[in-house]
N, C-alpha and C. Protein backbone atom coordinates (compact mmCIF):
# COMPACT_ATOMS: atom_id res chain seq x y z
N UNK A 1 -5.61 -5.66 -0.95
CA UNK A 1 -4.47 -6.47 -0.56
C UNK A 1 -3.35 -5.51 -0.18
N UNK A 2 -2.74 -5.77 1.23
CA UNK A 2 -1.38 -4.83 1.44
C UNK A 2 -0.35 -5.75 1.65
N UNK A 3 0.65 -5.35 0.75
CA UNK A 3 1.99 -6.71 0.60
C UNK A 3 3.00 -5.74 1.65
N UNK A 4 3.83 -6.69 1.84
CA UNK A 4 4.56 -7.11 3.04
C UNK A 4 5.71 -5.72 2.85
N UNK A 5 6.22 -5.09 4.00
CA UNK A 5 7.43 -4.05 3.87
C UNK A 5 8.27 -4.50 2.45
N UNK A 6 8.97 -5.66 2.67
CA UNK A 6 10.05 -5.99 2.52
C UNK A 6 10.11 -6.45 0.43
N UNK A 7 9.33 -7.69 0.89
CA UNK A 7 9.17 -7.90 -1.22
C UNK A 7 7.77 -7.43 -1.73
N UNK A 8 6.79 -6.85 -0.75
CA UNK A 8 5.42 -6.44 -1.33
C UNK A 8 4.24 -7.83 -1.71
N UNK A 9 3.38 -7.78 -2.97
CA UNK A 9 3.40 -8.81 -3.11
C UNK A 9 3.90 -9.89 -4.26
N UNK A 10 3.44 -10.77 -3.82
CA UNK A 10 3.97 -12.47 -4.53
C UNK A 10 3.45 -11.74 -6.62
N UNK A 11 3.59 -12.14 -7.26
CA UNK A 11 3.42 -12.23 -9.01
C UNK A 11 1.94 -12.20 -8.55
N UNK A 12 1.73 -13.76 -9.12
CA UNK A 12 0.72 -13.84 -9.34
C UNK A 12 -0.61 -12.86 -8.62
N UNK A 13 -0.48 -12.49 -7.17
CA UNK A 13 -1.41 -11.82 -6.91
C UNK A 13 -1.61 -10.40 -7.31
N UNK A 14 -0.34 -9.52 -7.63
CA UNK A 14 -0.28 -8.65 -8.23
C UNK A 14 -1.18 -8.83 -9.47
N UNK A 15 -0.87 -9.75 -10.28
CA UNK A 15 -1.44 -9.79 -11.90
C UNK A 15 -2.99 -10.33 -11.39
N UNK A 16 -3.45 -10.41 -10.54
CA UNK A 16 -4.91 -10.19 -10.11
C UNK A 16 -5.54 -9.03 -9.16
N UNK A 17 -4.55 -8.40 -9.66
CA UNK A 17 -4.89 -6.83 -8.95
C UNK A 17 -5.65 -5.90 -9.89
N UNK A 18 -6.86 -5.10 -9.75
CA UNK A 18 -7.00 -4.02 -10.43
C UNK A 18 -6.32 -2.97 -10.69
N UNK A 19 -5.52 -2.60 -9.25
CA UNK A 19 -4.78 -1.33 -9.30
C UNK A 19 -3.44 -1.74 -8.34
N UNK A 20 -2.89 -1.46 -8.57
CA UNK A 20 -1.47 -1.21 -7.93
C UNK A 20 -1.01 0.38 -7.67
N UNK A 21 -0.95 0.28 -5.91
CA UNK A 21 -0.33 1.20 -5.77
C UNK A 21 0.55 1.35 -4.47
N UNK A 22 1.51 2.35 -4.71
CA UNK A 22 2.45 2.74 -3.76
C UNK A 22 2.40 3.86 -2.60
N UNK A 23 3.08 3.87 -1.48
CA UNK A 23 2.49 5.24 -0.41
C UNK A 23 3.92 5.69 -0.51
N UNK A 24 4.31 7.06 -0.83
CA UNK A 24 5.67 7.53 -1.35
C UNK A 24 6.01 7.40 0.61
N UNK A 25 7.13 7.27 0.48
CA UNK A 25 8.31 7.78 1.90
C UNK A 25 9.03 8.52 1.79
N UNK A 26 8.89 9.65 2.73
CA UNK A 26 9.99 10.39 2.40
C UNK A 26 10.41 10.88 3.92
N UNK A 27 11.65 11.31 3.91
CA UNK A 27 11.77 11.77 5.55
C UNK A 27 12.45 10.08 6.14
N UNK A 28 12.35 10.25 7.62
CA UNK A 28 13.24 9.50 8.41
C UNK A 28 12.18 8.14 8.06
N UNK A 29 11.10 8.14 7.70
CA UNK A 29 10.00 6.76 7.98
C UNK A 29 10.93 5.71 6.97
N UNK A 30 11.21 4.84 7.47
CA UNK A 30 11.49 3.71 6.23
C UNK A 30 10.49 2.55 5.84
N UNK A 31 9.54 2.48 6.95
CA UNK A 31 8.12 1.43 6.78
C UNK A 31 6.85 1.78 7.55
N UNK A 32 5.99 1.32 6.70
CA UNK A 32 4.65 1.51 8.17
C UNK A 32 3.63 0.05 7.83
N UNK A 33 3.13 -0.25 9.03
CA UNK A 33 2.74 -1.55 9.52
C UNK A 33 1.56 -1.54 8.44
N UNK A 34 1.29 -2.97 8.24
CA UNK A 34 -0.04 -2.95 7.12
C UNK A 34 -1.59 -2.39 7.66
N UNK A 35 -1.71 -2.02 8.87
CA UNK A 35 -3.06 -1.38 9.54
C UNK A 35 -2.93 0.40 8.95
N UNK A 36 -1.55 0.85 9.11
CA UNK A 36 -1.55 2.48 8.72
C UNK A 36 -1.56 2.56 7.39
N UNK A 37 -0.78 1.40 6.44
CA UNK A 37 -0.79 1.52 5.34
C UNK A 37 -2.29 1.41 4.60
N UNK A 38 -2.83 0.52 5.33
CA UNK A 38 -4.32 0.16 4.78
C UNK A 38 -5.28 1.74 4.99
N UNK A 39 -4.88 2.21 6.37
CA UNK A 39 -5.43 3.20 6.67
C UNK A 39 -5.23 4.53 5.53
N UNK A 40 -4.33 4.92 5.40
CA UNK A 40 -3.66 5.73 4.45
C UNK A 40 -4.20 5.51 3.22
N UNK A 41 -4.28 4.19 2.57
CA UNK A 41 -5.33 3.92 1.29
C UNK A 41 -6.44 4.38 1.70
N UNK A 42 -7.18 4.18 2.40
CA UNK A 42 -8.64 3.82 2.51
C UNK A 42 -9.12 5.74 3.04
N UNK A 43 -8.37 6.70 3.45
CA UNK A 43 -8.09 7.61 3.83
C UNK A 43 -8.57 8.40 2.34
N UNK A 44 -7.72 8.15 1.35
CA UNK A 44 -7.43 8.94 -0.16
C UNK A 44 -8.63 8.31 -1.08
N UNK A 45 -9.01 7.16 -1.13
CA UNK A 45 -10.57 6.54 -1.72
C UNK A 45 -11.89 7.66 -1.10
N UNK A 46 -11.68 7.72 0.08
CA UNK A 46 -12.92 9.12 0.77
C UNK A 46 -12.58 10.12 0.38
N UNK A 47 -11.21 10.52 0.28
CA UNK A 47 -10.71 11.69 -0.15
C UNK A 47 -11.40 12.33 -1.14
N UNK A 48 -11.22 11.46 -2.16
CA UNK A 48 -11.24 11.45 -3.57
C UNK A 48 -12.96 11.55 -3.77
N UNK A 49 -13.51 11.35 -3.01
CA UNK A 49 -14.91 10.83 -3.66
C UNK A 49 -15.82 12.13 -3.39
């Protein structure tokens, strides 16, 4: 699940989340669209493995 720039996501779907996580910003970026963000997760899961 990738929640929205602005409030992320809703309660309840959070508290049916396994993991919660964040993509740090730093620098001029203040958002990135839910396709790069998804990308960027799914990037660090291969990473990792």
């Amino acid at each position: 699940v990738v929640g929205s720039e602005g409030a992320g996501l809703r309660r309840l779907v959070r508290e049916s989340c396994d993991i919660i996580a964040a993509i740090p910003m730093v620098g001029r970026i203040e958002s990135l669209n839910a396709a790069v963000a998804g990308s960027i997760a799914l990037y660090e899961v291969v990473r990792d493995r």
